[in-house]
C-alpha atoms as a PDB file:
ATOM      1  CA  UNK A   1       6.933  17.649 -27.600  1.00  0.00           C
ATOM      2  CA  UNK A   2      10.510  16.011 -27.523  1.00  0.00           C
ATOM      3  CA  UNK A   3      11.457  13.223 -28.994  1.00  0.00           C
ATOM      4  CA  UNK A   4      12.451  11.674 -25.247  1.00  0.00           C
ATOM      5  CA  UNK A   5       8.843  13.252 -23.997  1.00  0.00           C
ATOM      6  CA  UNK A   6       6.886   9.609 -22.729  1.00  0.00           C
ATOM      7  CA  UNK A   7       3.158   9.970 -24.039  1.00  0.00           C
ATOM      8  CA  UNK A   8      -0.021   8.361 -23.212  1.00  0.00           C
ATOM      9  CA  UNK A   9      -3.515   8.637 -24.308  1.00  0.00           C
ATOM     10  CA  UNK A  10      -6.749  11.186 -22.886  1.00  0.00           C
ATOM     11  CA  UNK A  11      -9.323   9.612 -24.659  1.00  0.00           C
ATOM     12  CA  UNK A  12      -8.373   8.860 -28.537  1.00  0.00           C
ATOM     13  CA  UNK A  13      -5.846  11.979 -27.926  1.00  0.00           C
ATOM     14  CA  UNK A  14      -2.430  11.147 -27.608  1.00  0.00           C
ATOM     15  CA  UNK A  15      -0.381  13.837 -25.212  1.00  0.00           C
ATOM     16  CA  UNK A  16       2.785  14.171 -23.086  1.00  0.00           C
ATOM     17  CA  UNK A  17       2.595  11.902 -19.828  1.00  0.00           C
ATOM     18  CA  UNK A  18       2.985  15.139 -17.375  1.00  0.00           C
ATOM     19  CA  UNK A  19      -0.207  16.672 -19.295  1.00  0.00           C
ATOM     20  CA  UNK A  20      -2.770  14.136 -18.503  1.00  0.00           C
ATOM     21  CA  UNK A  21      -3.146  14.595 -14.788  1.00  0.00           C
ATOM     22  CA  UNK A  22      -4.417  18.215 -15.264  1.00  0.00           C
ATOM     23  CA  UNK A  23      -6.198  17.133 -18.156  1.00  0.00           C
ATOM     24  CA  UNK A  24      -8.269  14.549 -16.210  1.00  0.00           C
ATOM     25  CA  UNK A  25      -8.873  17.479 -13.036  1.00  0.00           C
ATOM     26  CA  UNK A  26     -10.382  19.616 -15.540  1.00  0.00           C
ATOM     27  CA  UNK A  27     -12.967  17.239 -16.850  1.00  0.00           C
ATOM     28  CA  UNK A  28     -13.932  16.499 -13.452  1.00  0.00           C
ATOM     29  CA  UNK A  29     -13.757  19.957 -11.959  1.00  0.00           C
ATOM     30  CA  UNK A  30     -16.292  20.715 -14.710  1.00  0.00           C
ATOM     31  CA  UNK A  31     -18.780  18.434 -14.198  1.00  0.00           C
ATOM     32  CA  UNK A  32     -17.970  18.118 -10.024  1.00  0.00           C
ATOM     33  CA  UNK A  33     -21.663  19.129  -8.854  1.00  0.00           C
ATOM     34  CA  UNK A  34     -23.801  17.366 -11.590  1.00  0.00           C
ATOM     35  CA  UNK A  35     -21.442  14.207 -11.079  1.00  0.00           C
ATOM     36  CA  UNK A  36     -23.990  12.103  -9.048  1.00  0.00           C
ATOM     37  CA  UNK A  37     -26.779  12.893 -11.368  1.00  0.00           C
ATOM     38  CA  UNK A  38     -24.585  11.928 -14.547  1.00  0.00           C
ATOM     39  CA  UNK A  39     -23.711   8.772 -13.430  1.00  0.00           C
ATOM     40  CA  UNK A  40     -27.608   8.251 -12.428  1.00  0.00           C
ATOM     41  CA  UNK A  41     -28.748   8.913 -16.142  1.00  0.00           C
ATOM     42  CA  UNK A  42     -25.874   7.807 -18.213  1.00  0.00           C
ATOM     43  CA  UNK A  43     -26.611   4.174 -16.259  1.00  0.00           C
ATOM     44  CA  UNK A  44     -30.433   4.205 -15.554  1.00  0.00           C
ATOM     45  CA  UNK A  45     -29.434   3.793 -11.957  1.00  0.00           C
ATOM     46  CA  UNK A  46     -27.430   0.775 -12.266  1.00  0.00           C
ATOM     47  CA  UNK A  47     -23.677   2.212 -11.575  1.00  0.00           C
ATOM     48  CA  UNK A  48     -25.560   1.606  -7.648  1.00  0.00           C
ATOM     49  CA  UNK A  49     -26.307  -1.808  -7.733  1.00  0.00           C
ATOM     50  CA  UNK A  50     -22.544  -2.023  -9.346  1.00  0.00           C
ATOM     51  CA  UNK A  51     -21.179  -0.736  -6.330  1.00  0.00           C
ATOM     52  CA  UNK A  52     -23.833  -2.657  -4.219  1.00  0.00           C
ATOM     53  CA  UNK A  53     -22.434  -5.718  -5.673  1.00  0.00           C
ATOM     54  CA  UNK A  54     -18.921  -4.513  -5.198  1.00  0.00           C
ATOM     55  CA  UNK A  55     -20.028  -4.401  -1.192  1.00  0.00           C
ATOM     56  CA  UNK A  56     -21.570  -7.669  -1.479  1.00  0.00           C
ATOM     57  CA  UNK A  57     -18.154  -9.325  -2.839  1.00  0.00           C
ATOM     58  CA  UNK A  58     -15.856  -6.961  -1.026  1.00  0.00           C
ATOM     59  CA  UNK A  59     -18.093  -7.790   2.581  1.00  0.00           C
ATOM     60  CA  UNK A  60     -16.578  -5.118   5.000  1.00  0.00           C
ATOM     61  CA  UNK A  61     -15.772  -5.897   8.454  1.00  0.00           C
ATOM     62  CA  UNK A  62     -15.905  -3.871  11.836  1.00  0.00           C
ATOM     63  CA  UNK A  63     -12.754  -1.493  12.178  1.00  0.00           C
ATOM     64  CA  UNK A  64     -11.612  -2.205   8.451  1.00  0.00           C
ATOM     65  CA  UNK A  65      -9.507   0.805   7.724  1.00  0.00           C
ATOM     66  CA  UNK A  66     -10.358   1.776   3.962  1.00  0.00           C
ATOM     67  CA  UNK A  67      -8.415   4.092   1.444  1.00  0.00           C
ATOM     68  CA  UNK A  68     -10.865   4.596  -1.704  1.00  0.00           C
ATOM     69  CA  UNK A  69      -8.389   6.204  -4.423  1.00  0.00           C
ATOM     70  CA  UNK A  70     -10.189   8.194  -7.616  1.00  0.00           C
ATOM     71  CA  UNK A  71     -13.006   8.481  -4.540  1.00  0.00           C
ATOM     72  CA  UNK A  72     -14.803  11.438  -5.431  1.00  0.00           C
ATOM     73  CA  UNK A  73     -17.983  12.528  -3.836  1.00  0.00           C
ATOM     74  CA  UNK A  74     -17.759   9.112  -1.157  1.00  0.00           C
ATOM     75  CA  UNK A  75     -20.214   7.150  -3.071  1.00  0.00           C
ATOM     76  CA  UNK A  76     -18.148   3.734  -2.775  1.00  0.00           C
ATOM     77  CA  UNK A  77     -16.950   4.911   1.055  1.00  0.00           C
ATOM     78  CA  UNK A  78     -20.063   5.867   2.431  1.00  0.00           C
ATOM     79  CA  UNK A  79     -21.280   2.433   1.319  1.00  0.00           C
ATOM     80  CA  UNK A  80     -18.543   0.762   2.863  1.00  0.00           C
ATOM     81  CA  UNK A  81     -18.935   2.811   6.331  1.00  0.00           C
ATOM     82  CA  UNK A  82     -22.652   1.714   5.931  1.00  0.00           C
ATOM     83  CA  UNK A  83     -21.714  -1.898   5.550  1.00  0.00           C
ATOM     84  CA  UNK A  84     -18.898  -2.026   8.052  1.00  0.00           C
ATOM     85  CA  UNK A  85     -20.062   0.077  10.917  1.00  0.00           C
ATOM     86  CA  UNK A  86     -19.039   2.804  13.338  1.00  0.00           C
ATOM     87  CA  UNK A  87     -15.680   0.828  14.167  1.00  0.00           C
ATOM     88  CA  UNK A  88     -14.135   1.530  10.642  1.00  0.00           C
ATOM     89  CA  UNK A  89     -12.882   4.559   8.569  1.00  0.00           C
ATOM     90  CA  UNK A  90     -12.447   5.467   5.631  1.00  0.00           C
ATOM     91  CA  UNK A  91     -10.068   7.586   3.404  1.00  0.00           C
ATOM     92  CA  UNK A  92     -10.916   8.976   0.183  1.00  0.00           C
ATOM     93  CA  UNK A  93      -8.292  10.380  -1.699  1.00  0.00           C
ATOM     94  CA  UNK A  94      -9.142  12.522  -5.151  1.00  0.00           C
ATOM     95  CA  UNK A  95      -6.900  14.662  -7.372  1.00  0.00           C
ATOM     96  CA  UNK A  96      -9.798  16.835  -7.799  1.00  0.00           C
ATOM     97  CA  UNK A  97     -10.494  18.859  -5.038  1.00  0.00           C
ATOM     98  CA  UNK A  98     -13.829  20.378  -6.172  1.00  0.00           C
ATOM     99  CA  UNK A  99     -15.515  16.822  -6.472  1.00  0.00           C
ATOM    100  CA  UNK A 100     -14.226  15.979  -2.666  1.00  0.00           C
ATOM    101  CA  UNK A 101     -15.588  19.434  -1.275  1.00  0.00           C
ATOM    102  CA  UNK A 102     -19.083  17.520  -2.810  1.00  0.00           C
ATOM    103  CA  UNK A 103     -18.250  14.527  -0.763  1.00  0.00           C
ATOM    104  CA  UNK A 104     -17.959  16.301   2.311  1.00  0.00           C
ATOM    105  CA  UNK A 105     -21.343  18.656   1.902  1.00  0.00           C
ATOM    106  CA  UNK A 106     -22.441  14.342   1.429  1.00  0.00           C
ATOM    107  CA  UNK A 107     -20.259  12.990   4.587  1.00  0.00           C
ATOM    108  CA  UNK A 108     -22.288  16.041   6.928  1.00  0.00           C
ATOM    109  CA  UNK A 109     -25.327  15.537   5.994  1.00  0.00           C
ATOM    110  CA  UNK A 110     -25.796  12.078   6.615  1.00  0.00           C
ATOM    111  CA  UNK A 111     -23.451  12.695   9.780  1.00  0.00           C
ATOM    112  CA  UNK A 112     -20.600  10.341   8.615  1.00  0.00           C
ATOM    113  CA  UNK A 113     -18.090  13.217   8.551  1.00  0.00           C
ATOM    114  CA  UNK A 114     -16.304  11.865  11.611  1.00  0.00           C
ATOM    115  CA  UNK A 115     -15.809   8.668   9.957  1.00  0.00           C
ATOM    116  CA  UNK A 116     -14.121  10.129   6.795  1.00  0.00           C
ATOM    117  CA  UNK A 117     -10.882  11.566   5.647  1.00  0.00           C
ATOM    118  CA  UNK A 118     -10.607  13.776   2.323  1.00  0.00           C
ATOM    119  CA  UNK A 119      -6.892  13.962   0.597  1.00  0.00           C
ATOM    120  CA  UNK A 120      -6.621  15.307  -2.012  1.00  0.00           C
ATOM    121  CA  UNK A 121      -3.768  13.304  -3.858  1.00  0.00           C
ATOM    122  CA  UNK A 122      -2.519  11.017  -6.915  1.00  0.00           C
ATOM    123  CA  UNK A 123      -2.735   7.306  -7.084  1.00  0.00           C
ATOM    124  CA  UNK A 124       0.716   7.169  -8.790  1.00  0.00           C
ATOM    125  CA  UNK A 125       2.368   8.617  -5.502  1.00  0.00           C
ATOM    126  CA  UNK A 126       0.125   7.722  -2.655  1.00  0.00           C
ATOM    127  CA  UNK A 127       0.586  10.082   0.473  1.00  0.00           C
ATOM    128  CA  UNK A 128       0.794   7.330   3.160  1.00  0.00           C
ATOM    129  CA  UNK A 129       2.984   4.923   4.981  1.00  0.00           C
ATOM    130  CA  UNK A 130       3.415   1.733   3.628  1.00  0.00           C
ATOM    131  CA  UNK A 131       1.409  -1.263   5.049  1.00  0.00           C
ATOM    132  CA  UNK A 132      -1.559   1.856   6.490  1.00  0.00           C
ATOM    133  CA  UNK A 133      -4.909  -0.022   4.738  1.00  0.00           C
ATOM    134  CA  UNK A 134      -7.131  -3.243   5.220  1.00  0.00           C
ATOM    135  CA  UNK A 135      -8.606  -2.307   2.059  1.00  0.00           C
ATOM    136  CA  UNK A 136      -8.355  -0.627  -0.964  1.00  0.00           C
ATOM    137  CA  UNK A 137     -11.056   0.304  -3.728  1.00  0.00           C
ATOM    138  CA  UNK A 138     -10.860   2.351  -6.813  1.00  0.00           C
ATOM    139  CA  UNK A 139     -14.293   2.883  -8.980  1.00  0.00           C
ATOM    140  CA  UNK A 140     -14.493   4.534 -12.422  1.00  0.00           C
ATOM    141  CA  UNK A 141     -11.140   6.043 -12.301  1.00  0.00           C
ATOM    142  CA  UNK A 142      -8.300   3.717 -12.852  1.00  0.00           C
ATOM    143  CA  UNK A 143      -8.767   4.259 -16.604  1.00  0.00           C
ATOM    144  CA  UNK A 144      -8.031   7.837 -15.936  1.00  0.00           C
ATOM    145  CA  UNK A 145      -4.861   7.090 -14.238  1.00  0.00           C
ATOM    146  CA  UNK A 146      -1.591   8.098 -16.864  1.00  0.00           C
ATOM    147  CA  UNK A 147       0.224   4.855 -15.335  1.00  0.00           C
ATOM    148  CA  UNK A 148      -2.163   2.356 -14.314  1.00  0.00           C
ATOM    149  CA  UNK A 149       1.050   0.031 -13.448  1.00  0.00           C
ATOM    150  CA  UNK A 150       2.342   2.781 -10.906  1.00  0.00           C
ATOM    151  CA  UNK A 151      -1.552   3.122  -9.341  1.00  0.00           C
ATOM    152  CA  UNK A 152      -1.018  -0.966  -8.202  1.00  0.00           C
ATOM    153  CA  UNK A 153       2.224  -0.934  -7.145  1.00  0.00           C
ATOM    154  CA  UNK A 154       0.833   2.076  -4.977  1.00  0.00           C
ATOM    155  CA  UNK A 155      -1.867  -0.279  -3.673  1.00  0.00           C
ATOM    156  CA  UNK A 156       0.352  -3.241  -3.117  1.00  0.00           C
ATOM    157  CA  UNK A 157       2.616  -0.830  -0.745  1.00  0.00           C
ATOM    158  CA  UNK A 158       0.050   0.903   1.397  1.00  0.00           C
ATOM    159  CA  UNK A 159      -2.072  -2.481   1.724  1.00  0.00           C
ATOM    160  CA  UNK A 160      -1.441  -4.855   5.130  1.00  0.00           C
ATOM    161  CA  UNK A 161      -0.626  -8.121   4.880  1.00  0.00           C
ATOM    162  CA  UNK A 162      -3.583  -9.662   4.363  1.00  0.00           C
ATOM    163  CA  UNK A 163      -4.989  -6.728   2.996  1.00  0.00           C
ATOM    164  CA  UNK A 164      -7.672  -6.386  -0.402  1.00  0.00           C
ATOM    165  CA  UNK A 165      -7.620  -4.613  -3.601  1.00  0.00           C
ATOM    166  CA  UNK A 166     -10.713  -4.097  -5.432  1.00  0.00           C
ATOM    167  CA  UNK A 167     -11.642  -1.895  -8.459  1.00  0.00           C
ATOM    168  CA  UNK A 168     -14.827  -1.413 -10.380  1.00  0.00           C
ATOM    169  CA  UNK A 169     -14.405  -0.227 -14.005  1.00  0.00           C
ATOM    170  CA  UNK A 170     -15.668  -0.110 -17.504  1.00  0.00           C
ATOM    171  CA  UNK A 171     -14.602  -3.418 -19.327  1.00  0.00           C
ATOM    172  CA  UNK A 172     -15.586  -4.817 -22.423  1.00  0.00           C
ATOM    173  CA  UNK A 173     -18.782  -6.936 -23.636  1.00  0.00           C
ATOM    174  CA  UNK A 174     -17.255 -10.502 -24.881  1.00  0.00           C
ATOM    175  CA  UNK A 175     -19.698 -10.530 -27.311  1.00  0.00           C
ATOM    176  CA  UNK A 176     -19.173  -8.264 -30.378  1.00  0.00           C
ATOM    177  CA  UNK A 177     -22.681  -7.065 -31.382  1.00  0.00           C
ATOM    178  CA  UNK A 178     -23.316  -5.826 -27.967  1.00  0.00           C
ATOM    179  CA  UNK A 179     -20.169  -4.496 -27.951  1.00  0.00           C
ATOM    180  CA  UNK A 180     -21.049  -1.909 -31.316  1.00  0.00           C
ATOM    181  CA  UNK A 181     -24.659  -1.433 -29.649  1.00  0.00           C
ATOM    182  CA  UNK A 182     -23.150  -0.013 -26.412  1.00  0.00           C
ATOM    183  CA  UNK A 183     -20.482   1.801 -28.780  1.00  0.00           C
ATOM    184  CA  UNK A 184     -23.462   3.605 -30.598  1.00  0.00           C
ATOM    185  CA  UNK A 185     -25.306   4.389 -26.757  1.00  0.00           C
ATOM    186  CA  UNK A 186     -21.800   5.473 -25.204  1.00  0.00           C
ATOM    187  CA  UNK A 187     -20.262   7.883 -28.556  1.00  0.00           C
ATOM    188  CA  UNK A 188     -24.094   9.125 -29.317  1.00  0.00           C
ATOM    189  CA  UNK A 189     -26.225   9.381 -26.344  1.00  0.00           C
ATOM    190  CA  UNK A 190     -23.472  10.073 -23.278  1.00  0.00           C
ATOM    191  CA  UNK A 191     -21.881  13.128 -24.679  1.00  0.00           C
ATOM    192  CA  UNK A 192     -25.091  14.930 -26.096  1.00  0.00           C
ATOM    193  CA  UNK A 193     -26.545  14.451 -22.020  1.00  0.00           C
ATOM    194  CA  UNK A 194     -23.327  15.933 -20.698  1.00  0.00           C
ATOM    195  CA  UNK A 195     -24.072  18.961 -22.570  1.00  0.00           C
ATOM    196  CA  UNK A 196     -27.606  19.165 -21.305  1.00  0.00           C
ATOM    197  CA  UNK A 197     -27.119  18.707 -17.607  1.00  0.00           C
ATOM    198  CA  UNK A 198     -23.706  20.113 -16.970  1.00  0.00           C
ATOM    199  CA  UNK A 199     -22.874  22.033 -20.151  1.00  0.00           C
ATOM    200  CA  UNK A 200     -19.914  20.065 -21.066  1.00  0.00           C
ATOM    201  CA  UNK A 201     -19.840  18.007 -23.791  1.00  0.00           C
ATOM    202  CA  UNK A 202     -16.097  17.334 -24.428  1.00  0.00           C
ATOM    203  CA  UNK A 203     -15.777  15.902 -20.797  1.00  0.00           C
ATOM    204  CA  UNK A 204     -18.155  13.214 -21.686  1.00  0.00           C
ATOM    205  CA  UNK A 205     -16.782  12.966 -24.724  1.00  0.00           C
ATOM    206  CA  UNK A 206     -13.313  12.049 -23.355  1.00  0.00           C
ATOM    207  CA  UNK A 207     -15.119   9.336 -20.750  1.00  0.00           C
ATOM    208  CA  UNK A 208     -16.619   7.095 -23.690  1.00  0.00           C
ATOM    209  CA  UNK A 209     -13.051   7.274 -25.333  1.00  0.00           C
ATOM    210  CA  UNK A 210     -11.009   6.597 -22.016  1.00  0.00           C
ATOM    211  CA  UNK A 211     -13.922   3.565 -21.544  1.00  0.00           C
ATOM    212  CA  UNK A 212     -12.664   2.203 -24.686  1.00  0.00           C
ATOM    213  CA  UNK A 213      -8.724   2.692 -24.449  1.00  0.00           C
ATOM    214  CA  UNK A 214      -9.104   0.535 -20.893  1.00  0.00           C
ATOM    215  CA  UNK A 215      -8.278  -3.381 -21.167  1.00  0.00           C
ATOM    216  CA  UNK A 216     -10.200  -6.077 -20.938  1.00  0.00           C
ATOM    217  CA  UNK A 217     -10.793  -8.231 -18.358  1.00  0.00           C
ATOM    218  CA  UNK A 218      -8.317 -10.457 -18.549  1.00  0.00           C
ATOM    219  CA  UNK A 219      -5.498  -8.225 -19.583  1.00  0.00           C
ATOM    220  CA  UNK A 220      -6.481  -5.721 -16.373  1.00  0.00           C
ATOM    221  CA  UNK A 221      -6.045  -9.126 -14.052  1.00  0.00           C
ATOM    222  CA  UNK A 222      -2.557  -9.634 -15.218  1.00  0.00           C
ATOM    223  CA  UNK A 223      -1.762  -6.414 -14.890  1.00  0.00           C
ATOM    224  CA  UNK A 224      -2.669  -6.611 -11.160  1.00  0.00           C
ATOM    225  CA  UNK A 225      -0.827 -10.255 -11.110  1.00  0.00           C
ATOM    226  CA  UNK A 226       2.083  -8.347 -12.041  1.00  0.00           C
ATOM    227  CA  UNK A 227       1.322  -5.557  -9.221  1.00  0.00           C
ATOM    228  CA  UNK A 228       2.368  -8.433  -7.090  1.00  0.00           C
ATOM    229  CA  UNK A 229      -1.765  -9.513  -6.204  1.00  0.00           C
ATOM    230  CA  UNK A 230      -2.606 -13.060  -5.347  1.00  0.00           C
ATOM    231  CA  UNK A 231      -5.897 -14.550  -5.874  1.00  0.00           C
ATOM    232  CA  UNK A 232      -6.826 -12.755  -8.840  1.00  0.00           C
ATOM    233  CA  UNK A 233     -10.130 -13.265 -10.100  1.00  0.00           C
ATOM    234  CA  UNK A 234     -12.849 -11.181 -12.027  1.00  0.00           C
ATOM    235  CA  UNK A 235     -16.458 -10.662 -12.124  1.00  0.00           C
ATOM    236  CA  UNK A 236     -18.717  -9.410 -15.185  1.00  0.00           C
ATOM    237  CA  UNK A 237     -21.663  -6.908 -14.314  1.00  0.00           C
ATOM    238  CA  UNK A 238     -24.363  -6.578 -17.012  1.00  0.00           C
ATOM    239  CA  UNK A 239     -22.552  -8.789 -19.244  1.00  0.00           C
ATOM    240  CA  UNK A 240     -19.227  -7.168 -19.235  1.00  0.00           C
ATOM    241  CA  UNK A 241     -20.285  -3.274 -19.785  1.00  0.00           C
ATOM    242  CA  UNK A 242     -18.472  -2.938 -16.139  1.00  0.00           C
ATOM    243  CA  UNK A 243     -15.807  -5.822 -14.040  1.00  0.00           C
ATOM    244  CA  UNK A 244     -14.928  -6.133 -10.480  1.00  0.00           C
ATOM    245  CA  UNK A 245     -11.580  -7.012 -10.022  1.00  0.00           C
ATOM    246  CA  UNK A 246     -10.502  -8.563  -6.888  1.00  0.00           C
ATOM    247  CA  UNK A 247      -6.857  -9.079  -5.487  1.00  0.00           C
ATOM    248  CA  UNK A 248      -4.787 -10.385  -2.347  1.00  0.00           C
ATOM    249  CA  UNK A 249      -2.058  -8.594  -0.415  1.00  0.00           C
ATOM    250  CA  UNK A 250      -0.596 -12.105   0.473  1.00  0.00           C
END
């Protein structure tokens, strides 16, 4: 590494800026087919009535054109199609091509395919025309992004007039006991169950780190104030372990 060489962090690593892309694709190539399932014990269940909430606020219209960035296997799009109808579409744009071939085997069996798009792509350098979205989402994978600053200004450009930004993450617990109780869950239990069910403990390993390098609430809603977002406001789900962020393309 060069002494010009930018760095940022994967997990509590610090590495060159131009490593952590493939860094991030290999944890989730790894664990691409036991995602679902993952995110199903690591939360009880409750990562779904997260994104069920997310609906609920977000409250998706007929014809809404949707780009969900860091999309994965559709979970947050197929919810949205659900919500909005047969009128709207959706785009869901990964840079992890394994965990979007596990989206589509979703998308056709529950006949949505002809609703959905699959890019595979980066949120730093969006492959669309500016001004091509009504919405856009991002869940559980803006903290994996190597410039989360680059990932908004990407959203601000591609989003109408008009247009919404919201992103479900990690945040932190503004209360400081809870906060070293869920430390001791996340750094003990999360990696040990990633080796069980997918064999991979490092993956998880890096998650509970990159959880904990993210900002909090209010420093992630000035960041997308400074994106160029109007309207900015938060929401806490189960006291702060995860936000909702919410922003207008005004």
């Amino acid at each position: 590494m060069t002494g010009t060489d930018k760095t940022t962090h994967f997990g509590y690593q610090t590495v060159d800026e131009d490593q952590k892309a493939g860094l991030v694709q290999g944890v989730f190539s790894s664990v691409a087919s036991k995602y679902d399932v993952m995110n199903d014990l690591m939360s009880g269940g409750v990562h779904r009535l997260w994104k069920d909430a997310m609906m609920d606020w977000l409250a998706p219209r007929p014809g809404q054109q949707l780009l969900d960035v860091a999309g994965g296997t559709g979970d947050v799009a197929f919810r949205f199609l659900a919500r909005a109808g047969e009128t709207a579409h959706a785009t869901v744009l990964d840079l992890t091509e394994p965990m979007l071939i596990e989206g589509q085997k979703r998308a056709e069996a529950a006949n949505m395919a002809h609703q959905l798009d699959w890019i595979v792509g980066d949120a730093m350098a969006l492959p669309f025309a500016d001004k091509s979205f009504d919405v856009y989402t991002i869940s559980f994978g803006i903290r994996n992004v190597t410039r989360i600053e680059d990932a908004l200004s990407e959203a601000f450009r591609v989003l109408r007039p008009g247009g919404r930004l919201m992103v479900l993450e990690f945040s932190q617990i503004p209360n400081e006991l809870l906060q070293k109780a869920y430390d001791l869950y996340s750094f003990n239990v999360i990696p040990t169950m990633g080796k069980i069910v997918t064999g991979d403990r490092d993956s998880y390993q890096y998650l509970v780190e990159s959880i904990r390098r993210f900002p909090d609430q209010e420093r992630f809603a000035q960041m997308i104030r400074d994106a160029g977002f109007g309207q900015v406001k938060y929401r806490n789900l189960s006291m702060g372990i995860a936000a909702l962020h919410s922003g207008w393309k005004i």
